[in-house]
N, C-alpha and C. Protein backbone atom coordinates (compact mmCIF):
# COMPACT_ATOMS: atom_id res chain seq x y z
N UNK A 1 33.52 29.26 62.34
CA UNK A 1 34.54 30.28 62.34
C UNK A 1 33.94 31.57 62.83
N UNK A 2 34.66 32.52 63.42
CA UNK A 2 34.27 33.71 64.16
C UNK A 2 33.86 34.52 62.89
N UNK A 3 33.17 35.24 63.39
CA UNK A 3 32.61 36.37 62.02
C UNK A 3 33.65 37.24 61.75
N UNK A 4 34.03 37.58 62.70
CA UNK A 4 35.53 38.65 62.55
C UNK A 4 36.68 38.03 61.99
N UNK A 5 36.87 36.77 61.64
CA UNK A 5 37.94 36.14 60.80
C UNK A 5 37.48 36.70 59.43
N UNK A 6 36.14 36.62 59.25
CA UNK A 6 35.80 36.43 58.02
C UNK A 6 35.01 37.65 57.36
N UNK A 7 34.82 38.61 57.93
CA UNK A 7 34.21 39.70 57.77
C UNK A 7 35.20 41.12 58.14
N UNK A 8 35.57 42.03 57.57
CA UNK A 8 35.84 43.32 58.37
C UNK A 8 34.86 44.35 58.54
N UNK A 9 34.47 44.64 59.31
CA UNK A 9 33.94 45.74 59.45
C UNK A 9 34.05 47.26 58.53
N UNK A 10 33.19 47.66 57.97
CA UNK A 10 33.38 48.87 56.75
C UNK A 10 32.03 49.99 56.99
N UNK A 11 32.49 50.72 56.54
CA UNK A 11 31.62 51.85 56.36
C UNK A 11 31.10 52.10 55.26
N UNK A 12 31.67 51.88 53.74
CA UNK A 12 31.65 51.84 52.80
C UNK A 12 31.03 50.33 52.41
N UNK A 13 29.87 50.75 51.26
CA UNK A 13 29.40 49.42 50.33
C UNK A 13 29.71 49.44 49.36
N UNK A 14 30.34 50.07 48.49
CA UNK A 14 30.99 49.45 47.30
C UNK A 14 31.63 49.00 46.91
N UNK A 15 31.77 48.26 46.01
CA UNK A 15 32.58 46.54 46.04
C UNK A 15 33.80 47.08 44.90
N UNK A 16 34.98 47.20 45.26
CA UNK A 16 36.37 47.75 44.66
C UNK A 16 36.67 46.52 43.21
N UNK A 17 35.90 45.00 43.68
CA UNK A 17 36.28 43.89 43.19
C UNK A 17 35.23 43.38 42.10
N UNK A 18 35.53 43.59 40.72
CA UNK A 18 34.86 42.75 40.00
C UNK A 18 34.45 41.55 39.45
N UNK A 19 33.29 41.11 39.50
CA UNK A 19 32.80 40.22 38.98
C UNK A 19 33.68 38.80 38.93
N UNK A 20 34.39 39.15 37.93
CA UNK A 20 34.80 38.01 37.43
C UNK A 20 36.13 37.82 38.24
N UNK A 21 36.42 38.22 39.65
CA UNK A 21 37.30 37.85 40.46
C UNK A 21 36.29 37.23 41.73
N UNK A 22 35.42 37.54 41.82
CA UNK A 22 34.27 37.09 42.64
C UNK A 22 33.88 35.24 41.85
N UNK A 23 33.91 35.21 40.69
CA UNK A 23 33.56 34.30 40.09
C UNK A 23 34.66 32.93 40.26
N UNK A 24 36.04 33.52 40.43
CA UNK A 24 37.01 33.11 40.22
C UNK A 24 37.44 32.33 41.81
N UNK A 25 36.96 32.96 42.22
CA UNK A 25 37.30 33.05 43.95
C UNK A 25 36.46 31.49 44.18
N UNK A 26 34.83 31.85 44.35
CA UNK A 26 33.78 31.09 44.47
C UNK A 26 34.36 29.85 43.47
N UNK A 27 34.69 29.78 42.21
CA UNK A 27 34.92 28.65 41.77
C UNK A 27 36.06 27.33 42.04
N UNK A 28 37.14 28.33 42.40
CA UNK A 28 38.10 27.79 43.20
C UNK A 28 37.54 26.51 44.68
N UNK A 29 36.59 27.39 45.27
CA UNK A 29 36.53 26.33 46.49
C UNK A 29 34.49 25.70 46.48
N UNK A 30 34.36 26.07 45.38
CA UNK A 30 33.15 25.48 45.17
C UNK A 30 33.12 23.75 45.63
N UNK A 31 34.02 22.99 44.82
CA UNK A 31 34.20 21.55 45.40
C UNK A 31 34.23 21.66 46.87
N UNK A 32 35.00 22.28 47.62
CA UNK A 32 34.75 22.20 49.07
C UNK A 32 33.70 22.50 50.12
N UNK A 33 32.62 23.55 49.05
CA UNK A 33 31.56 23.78 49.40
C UNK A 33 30.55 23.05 49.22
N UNK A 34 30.33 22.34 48.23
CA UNK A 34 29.59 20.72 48.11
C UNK A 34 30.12 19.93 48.87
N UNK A 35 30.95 20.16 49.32
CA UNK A 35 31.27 18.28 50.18
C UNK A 35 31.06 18.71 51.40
N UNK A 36 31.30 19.84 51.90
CA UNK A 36 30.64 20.24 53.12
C UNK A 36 29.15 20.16 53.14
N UNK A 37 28.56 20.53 52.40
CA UNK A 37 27.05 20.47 52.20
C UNK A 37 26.36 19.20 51.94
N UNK A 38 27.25 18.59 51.54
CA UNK A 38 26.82 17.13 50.82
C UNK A 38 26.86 16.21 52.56
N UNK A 39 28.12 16.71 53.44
CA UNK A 39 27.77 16.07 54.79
C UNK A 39 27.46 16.43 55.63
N UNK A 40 26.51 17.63 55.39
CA UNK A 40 25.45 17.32 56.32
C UNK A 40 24.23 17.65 56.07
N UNK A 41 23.84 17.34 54.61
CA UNK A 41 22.60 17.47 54.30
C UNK A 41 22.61 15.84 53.46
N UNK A 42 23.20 15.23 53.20
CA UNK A 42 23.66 13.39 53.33
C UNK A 42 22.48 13.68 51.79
N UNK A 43 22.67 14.64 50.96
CA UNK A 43 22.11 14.66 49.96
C UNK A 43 22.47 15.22 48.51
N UNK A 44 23.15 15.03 47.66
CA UNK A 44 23.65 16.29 46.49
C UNK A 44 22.79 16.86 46.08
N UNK A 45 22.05 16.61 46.10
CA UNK A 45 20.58 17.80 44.84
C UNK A 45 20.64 18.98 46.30
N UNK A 46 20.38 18.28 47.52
CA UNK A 46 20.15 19.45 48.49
C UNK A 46 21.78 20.44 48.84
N UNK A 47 22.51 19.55 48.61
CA UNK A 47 23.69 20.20 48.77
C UNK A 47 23.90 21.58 47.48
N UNK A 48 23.64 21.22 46.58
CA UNK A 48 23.74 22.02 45.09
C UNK A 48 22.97 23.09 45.09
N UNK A 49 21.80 22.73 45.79
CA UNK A 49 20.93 24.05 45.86
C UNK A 49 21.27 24.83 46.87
N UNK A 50 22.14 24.63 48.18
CA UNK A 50 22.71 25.08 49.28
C UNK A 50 23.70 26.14 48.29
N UNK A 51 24.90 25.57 47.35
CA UNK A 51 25.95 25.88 46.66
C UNK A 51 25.13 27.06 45.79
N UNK A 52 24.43 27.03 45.46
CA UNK A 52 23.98 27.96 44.87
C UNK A 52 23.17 28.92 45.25
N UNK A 53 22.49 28.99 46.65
CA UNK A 53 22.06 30.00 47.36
C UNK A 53 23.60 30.78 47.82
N UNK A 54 24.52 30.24 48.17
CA UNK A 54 25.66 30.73 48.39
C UNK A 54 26.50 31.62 47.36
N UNK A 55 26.24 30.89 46.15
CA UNK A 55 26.65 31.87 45.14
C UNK A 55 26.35 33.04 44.62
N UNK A 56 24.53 33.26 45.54
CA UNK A 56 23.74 34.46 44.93
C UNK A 56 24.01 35.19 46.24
N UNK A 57 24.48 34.44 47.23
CA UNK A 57 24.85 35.32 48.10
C UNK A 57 26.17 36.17 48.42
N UNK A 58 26.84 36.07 47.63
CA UNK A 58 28.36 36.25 47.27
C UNK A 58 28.27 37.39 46.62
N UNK A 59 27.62 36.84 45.25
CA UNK A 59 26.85 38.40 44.25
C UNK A 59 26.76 39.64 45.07
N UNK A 60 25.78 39.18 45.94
CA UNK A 60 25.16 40.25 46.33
C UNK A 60 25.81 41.05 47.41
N UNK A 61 26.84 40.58 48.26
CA UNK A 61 27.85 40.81 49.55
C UNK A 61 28.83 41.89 49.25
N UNK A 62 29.13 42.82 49.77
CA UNK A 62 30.16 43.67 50.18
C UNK A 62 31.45 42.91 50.19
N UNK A 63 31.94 42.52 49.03
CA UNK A 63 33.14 41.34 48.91
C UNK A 63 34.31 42.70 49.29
N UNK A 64 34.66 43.49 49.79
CA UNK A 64 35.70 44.43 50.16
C UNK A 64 35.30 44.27 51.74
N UNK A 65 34.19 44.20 52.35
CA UNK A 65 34.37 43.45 53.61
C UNK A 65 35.01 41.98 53.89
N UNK A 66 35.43 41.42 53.10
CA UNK A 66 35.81 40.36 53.37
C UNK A 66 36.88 39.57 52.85
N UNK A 67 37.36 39.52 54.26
CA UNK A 67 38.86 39.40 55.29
C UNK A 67 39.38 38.43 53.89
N UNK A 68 39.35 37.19 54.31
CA UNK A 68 38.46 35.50 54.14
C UNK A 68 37.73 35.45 53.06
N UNK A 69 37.80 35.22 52.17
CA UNK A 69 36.74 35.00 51.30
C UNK A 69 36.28 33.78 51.25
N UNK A 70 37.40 32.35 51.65
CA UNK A 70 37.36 31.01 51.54
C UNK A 70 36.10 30.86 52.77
N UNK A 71 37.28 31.48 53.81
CA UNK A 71 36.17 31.12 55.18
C UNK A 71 34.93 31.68 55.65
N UNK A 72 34.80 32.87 54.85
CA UNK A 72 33.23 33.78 54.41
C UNK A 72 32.20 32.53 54.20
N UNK A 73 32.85 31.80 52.57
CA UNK A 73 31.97 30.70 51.66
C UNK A 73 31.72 30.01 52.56
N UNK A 74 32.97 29.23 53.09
CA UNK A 74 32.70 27.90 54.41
C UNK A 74 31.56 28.20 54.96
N UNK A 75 31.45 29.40 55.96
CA UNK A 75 30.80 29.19 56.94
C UNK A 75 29.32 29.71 56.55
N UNK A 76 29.14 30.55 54.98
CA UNK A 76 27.97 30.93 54.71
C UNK A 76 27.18 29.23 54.28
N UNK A 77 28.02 28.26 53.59
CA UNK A 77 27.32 27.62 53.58
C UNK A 77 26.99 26.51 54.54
N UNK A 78 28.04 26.23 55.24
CA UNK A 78 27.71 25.70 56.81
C UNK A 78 26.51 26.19 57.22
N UNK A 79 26.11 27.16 57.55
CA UNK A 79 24.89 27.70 58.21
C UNK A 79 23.80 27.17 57.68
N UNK A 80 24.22 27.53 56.28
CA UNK A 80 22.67 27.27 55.38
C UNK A 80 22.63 25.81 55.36
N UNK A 81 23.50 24.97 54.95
CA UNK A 81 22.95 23.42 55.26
C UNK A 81 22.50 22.77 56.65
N UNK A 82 23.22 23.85 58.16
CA UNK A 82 22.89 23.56 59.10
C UNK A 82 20.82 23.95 59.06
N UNK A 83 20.55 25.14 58.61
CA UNK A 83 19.45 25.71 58.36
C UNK A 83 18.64 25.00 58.01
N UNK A 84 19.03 24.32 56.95
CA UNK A 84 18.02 23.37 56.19
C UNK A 84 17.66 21.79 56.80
N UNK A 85 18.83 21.48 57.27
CA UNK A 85 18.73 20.46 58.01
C UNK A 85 17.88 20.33 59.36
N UNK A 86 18.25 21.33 60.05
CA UNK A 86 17.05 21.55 60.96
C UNK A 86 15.78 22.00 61.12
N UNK A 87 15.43 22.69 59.88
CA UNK A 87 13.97 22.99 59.46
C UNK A 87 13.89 21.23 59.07
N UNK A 88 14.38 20.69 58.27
CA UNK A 88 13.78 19.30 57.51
C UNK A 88 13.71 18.62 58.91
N UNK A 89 14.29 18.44 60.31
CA UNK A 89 14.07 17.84 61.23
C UNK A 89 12.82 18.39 61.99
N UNK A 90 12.78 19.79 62.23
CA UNK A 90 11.77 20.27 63.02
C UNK A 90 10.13 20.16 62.44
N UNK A 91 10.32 20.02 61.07
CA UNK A 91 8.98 19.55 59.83
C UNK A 91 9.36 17.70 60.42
N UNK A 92 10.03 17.00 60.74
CA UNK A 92 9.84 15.65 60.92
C UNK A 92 9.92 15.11 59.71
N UNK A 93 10.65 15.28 59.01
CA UNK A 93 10.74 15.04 57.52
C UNK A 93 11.79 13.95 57.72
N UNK A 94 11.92 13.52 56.62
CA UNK A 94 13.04 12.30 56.90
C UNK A 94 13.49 12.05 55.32
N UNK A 95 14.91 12.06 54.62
CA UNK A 95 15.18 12.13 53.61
C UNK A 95 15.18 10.34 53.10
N UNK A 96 14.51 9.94 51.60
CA UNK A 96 14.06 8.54 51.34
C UNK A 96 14.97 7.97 49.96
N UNK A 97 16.14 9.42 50.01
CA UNK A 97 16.82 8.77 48.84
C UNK A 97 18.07 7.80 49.70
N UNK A 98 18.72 7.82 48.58
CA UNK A 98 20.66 7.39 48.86
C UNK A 98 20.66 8.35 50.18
N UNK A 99 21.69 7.89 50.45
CA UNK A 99 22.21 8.23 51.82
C UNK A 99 23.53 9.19 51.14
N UNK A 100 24.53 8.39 50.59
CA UNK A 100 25.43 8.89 50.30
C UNK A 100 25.73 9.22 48.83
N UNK A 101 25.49 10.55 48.20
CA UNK A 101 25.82 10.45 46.79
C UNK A 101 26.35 9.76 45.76
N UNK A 102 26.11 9.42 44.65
CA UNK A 102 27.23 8.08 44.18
C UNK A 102 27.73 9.10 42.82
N UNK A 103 28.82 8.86 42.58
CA UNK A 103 29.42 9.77 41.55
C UNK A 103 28.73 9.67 40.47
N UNK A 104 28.51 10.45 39.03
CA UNK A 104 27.49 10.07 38.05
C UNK A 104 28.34 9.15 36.98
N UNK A 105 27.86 7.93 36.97
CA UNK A 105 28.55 6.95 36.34
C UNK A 105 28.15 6.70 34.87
N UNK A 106 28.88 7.10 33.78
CA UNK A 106 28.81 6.77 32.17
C UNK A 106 28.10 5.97 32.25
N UNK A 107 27.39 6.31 31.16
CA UNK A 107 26.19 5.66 30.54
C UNK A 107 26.66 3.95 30.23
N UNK A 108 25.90 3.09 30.47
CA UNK A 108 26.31 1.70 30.25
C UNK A 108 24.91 1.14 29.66
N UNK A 109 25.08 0.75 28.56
CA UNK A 109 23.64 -0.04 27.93
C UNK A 109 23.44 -1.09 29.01
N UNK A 110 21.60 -1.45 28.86
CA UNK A 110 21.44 -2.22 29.94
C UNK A 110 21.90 -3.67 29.69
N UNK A 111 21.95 -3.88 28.09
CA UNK A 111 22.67 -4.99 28.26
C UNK A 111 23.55 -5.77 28.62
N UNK A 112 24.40 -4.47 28.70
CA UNK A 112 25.90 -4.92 29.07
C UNK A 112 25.98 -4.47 30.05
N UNK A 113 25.50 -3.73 30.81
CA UNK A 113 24.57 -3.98 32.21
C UNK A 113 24.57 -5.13 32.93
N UNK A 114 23.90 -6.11 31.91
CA UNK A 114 23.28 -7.46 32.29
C UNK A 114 24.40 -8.21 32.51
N UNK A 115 25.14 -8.36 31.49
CA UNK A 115 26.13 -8.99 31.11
C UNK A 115 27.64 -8.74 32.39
N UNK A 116 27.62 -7.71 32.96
CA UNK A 116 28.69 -7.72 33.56
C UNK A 116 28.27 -8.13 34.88
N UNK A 117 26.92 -7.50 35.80
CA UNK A 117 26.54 -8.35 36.50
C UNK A 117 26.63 -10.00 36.74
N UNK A 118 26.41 -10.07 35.83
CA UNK A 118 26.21 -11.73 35.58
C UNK A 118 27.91 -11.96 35.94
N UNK A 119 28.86 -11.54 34.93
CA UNK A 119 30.19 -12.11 35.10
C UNK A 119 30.67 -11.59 36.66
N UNK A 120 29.95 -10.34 37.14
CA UNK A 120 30.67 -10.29 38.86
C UNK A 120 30.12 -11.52 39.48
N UNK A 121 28.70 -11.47 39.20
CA UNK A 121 27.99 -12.96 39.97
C UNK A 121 28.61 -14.53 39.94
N UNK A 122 29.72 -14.38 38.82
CA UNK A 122 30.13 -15.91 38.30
C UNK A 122 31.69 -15.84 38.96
N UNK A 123 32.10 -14.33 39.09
CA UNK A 123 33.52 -14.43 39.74
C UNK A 123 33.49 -15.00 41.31
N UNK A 124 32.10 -14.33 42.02
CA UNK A 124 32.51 -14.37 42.95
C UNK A 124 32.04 -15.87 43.61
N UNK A 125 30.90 -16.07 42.73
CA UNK A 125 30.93 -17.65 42.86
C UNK A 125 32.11 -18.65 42.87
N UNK A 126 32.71 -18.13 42.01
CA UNK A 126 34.11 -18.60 41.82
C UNK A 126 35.36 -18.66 42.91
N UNK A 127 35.14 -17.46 43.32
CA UNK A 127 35.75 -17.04 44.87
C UNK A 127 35.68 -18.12 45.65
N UNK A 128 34.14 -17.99 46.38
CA UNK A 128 33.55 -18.50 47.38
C UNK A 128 33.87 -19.77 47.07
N UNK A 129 33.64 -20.93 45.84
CA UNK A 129 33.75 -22.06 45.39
C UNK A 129 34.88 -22.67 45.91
N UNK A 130 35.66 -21.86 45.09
CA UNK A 130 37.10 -22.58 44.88
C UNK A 130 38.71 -22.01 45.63
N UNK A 131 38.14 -20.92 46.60
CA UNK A 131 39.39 -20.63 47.69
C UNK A 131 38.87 -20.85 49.06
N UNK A 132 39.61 -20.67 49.82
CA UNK A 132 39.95 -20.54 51.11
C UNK A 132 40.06 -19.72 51.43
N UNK A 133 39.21 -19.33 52.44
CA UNK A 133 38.76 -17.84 53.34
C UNK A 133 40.32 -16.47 53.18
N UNK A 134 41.50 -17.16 53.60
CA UNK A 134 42.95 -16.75 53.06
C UNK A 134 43.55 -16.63 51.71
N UNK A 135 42.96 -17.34 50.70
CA UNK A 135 43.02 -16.96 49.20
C UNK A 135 42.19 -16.38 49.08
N UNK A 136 40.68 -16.47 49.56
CA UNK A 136 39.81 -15.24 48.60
C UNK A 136 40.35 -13.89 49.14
N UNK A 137 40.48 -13.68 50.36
CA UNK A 137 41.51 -12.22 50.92
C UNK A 137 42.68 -11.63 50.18
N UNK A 138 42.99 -12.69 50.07
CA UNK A 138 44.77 -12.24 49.32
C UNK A 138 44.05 -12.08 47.94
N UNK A 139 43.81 -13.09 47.51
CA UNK A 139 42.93 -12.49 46.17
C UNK A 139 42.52 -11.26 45.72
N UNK A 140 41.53 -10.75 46.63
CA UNK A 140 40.55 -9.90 45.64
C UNK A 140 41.32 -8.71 46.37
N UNK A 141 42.44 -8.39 47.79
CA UNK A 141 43.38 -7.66 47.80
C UNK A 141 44.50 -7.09 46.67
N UNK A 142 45.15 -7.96 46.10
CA UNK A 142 45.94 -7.69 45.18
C UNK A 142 45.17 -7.96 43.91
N UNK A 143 43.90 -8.34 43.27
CA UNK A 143 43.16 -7.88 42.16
C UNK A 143 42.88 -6.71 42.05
N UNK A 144 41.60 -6.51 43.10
CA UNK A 144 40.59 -5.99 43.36
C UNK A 144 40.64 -4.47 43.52
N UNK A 145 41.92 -4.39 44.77
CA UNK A 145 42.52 -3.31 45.22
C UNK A 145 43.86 -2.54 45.21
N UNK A 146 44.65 -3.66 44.46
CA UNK A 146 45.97 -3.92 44.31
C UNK A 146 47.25 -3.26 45.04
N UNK A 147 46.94 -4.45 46.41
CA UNK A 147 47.50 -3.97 47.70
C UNK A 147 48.60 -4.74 47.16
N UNK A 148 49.85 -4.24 47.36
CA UNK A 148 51.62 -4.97 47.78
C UNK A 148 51.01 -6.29 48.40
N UNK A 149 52.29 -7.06 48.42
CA UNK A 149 52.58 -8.24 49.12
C UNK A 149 52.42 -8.16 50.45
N UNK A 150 53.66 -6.61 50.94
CA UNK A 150 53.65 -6.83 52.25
C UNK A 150 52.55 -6.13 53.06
N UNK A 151 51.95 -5.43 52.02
CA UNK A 151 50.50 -4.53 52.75
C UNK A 151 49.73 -5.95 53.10
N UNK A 152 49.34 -6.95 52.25
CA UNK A 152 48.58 -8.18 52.61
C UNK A 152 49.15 -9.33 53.82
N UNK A 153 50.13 -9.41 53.38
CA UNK A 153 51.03 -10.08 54.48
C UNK A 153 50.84 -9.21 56.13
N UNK A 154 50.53 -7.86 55.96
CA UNK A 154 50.46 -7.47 57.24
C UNK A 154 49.05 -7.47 57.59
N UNK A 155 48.27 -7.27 56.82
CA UNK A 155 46.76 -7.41 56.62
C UNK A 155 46.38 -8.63 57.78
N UNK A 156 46.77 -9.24 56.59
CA UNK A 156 46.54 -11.06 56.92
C UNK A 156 47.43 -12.13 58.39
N UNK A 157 48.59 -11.29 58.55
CA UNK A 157 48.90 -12.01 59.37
C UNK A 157 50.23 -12.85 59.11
N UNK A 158 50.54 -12.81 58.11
CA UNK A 158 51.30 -14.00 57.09
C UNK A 158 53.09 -13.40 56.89
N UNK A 159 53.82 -14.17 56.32
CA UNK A 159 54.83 -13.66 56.06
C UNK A 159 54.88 -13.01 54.31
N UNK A 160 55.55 -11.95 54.00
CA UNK A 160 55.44 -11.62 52.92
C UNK A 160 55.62 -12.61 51.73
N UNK A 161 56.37 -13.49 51.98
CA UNK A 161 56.70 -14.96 51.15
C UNK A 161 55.32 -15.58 51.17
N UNK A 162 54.70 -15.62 52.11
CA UNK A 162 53.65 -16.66 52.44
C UNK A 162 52.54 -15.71 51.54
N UNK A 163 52.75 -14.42 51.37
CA UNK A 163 51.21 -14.16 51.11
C UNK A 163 51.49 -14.28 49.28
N UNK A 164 52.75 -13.77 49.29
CA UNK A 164 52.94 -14.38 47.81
C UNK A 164 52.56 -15.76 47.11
N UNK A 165 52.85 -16.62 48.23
CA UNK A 165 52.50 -18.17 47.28
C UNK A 165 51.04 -18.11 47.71
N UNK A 166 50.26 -18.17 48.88
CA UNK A 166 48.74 -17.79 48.73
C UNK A 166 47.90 -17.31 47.62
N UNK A 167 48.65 -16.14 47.21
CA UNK A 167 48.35 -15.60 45.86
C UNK A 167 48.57 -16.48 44.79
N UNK A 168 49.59 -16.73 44.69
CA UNK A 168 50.14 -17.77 43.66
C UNK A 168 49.14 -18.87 43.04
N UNK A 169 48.73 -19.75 44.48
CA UNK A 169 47.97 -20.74 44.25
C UNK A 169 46.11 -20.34 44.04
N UNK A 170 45.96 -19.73 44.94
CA UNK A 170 44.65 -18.83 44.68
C UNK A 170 44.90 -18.19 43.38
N UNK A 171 45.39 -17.88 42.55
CA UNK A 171 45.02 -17.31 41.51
C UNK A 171 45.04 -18.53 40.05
N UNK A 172 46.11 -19.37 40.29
CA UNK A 172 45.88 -20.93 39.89
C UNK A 172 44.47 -21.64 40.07
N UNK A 173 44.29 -21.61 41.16
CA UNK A 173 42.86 -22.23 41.55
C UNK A 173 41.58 -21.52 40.60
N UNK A 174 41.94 -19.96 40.85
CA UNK A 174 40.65 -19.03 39.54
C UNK A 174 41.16 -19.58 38.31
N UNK A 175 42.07 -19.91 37.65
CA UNK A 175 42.49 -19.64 36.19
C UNK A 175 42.01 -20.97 36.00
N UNK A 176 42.05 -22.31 36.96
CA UNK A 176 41.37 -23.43 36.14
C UNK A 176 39.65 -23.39 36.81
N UNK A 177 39.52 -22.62 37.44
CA UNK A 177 37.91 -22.75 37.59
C UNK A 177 37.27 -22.01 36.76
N UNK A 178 38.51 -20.93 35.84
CA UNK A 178 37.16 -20.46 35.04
C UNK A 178 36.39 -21.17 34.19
N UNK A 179 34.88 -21.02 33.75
CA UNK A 179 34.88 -21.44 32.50
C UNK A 179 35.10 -20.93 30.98
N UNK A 180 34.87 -22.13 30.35
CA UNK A 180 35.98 -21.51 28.81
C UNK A 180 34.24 -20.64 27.99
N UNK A 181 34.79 -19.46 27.14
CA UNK A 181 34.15 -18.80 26.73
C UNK A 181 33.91 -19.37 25.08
């Protein structure tokens, strides 16, 4: 974005706007400022620390210069993840985590950990076993993802009737392959 969208020009540095409207502002589009940061630094810890150089930079800014406050944030932190990203390229660095952040997922004992693994491992055995390339589709569509009839039927190729009894029988076929507990 142009600087002049997002900046006015002033003569004056003192900030008319307090604190806790500055706080209010920044918090509002903070989520949008991580996910920008998050793609293209393909990292959250690096993205967060981006989000938060941005926030001390906000503090510190002539917020009565500015037009934009949304598109100020955008593009202050655009820069800085562009910044960082290309210092970490020009160092030849190469990032060795996740690629893509994974949301932080509730705590799950490892047992039951174990235990659910195991039962995805036995479903999909189950899948593979006992359908047809066209039932395991329709299947784990309307389980899995719980697409309509006719979303699968168009998916698949099929008539909406047809993807219904597919289902029908594919899900017959799981209910006697399970085993009994």
């Amino acid at each position: 974005m142009n600087r002049s969208h997002a900046v006015r020009s002033s003569r004056h540095s003192s900030c008319t706007h307090p604190l806790g409207d500055a706080v209010r502002v920044f918090a509002d589009v903070r989520p949008r400022l991580l996910g920008v940061a998050v793609r293209i630094l393909r990292s959250r810890s690096d993205a967060e620390d981006i989000v938060q150089d941005v926030w001390l930079r906000w503090q510190r800014c002539n917020r009565d210069d500015v037009v934009n406050p949304t598109a100020f944030l955008v593009t202050a932190t655009t820069r800085l993840a562009l910044n960082v990203n290309q210092s970490a390229r020009s160092r030849h660095e190469t990032y060795v985590g996740e690629w893509l952040p994974e949301p932080a997922a509730p705590y799950v004992d490892p047992g039951r950990r174990t235990e659910l693994a195991e039962e995805l491992d036995l479903g999909i055995d189950l899948l593979l076993q006992n359908l047809c390339p066209a039932e395991r589709a329709t299947y784990v569509l309307r389980v899995a993802f719980d697409y309509s009839y006719s979303e699968i039927a168009q998916q698949l190729q099929l008539t909406e009737a047809n993807a219904r009894q597919v289902f029908s029988r594919a899900s017959r076929r799981m209910a006697c392959a399970r085993p009994e507990r």
